[in-house]
Protein backbone atom coordinates (compact mmCIF):
# COMPACT_ATOMS: atom_id res chain seq x y z
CA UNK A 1 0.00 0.00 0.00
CA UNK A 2 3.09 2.53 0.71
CA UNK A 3 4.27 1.72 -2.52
CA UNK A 4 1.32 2.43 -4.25
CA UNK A 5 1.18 5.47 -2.90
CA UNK A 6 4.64 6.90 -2.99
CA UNK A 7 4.61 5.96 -6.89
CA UNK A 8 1.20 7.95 -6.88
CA UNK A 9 1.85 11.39 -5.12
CA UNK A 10 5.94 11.66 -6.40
CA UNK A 11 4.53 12.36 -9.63
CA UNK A 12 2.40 14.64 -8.66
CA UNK A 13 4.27 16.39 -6.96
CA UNK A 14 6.79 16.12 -9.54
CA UNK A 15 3.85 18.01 -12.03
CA UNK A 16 2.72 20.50 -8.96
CA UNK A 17 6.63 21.70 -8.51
CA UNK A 18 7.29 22.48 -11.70
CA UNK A 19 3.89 24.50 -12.79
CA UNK A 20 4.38 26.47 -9.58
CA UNK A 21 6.91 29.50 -9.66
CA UNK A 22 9.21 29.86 -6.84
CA UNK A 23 9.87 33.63 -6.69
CA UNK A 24 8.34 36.39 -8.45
CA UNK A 25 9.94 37.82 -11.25
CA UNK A 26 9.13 41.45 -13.15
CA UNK A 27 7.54 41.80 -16.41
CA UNK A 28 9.56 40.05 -19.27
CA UNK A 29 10.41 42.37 -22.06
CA UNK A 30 10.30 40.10 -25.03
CA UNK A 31 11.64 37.07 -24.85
CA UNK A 32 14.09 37.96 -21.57
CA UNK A 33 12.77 38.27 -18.20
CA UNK A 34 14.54 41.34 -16.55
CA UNK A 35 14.84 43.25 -13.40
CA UNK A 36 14.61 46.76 -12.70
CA UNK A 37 17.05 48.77 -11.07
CA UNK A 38 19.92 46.23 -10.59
CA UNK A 39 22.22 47.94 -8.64
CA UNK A 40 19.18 47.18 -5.67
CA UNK A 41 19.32 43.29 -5.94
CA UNK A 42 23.22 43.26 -5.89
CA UNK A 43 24.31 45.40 -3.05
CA UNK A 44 24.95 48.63 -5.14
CA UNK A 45 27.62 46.78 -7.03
CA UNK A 46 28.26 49.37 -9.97
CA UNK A 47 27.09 47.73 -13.53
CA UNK A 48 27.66 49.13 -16.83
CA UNK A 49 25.37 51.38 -17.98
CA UNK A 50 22.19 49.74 -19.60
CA UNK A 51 23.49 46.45 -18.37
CA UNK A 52 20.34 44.18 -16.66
CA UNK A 53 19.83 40.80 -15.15
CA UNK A 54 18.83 37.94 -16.81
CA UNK A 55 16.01 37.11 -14.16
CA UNK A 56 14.99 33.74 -15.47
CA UNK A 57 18.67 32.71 -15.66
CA UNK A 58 19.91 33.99 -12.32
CA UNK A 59 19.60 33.21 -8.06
CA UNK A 60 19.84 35.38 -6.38
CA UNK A 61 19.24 34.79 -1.85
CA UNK A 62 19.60 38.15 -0.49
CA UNK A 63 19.51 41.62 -1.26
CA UNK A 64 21.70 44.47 -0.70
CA UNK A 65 24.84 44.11 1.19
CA UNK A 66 23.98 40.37 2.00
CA UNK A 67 22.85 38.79 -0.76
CA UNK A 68 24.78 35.32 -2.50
CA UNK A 69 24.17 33.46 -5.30
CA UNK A 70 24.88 33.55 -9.11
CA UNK A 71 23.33 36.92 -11.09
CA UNK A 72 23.29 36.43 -15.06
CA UNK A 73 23.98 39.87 -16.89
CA UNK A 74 23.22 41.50 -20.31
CA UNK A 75 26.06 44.33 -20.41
CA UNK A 76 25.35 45.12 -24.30
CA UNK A 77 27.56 44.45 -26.81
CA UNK A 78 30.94 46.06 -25.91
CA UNK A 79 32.84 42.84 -23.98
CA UNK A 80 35.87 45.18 -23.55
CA UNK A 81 34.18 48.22 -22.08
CA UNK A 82 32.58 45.72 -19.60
CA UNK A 83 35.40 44.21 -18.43
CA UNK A 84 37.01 47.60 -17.77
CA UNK A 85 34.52 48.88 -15.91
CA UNK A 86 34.60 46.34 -13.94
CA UNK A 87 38.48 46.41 -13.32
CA UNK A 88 38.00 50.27 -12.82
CA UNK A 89 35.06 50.32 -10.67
CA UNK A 90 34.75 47.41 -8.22
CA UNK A 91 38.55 48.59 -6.79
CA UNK A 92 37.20 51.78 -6.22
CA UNK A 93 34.74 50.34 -3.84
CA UNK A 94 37.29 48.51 -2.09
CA UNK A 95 37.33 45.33 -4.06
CA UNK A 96 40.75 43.54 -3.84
CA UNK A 97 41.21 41.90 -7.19
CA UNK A 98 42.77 38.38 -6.85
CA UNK A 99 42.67 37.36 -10.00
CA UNK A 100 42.08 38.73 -13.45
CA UNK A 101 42.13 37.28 -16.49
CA UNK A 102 41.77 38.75 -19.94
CA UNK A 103 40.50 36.72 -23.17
CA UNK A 104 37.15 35.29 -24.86
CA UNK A 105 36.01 33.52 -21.35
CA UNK A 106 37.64 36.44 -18.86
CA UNK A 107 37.58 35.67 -15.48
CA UNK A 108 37.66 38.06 -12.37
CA UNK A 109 37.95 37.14 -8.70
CA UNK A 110 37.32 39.69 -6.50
CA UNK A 111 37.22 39.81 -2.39
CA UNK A 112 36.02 42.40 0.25
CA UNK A 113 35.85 41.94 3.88
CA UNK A 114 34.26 38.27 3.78
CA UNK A 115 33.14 38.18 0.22
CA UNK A 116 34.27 36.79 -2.61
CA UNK A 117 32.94 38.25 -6.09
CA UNK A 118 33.87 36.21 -9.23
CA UNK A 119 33.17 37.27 -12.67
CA UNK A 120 32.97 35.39 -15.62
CA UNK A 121 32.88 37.02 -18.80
CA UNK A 122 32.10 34.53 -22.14
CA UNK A 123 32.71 36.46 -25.41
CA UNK A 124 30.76 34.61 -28.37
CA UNK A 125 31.76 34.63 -31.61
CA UNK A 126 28.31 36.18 -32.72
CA UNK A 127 26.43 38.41 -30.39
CA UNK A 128 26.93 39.69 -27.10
CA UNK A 129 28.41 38.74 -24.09
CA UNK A 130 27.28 36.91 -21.49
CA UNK A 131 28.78 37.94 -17.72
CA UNK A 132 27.79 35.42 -14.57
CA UNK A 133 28.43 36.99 -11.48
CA UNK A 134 28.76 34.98 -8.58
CA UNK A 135 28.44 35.93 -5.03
CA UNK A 136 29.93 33.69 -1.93
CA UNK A 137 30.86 34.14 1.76
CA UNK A 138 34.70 34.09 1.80
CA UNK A 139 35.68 31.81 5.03
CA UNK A 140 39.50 31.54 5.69
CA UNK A 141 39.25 29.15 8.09
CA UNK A 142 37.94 26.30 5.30
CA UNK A 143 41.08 23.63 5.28
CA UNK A 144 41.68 21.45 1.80
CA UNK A 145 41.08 18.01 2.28
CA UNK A 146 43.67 15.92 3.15
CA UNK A 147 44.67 12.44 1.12
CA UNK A 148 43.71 9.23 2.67
């Protein structure tokens, strides 16, 4: 009798999760589901001008100064002027750059107080970039495992 009804209700609720939305998201403009006002959802991180986030693409737990997670951007189509802004900007803030790496996937790693900001930057060869911005607790006192 369990069985029958565990192979009943998982599907269901299989069907039931994935009809329901988890969060609320704005109005999609075409075909890309946006958010207004970015700068709000990402703890007044500076973003280039005109640059939004892909809503329907991105997590985002938090907001302001406290938020984690993984935002996906549109910056236009300028891959260059993106990733200097970034390199010019996020330092002024008092973003420690770690790591920064220039090319058609650019990566940035950034870190302030215990945050660590990495940006990932994939140039295609048609159309514009794509930048994933990902937000994590930085936590020193993580060890690397050890081999058995």
């Amino acid at each position: 009798m369990r069985a029958l009804i565990s192979t009943v209700l998982f599907p269901a609720l299989l069907v039931g999760c994935g009809s329901t939305p988890l969060a609320t998201t704005a109005p999609s403009s075409g075909d890309k589901t946006q958010l207004a006002a970015p700068g709000q959802w990402l703890g007044g991180l500076p973003l280039p001008a005109g640059s939004f986030i892909r809503a329907d693409q991105s997590l985002i737990i938090g907001a302001g100064d406290a938020w984690v997670g993984r935002a996906v951007l549109d910056v236009g189509r300028d891959a260059d002027a993106a990733y200097r802004f970034f390199m010019d900007n996020l330092p002024a803030q008092g973003w420690a750059v770690v790591t920064a790496v220039r090319g058609r996937q650019s990566l940035l790693v950034l870190t302030r107080q215990e945050r660590t900001l990495t940006i990932e930057m994939a140039e295609p060869i048609l159309g514009a970039p794509t930048v994933f911005m990902t937000m994590a607790p930085r936590n020193a006192a993580v060890m690397a495992p050890r081999k058995p």
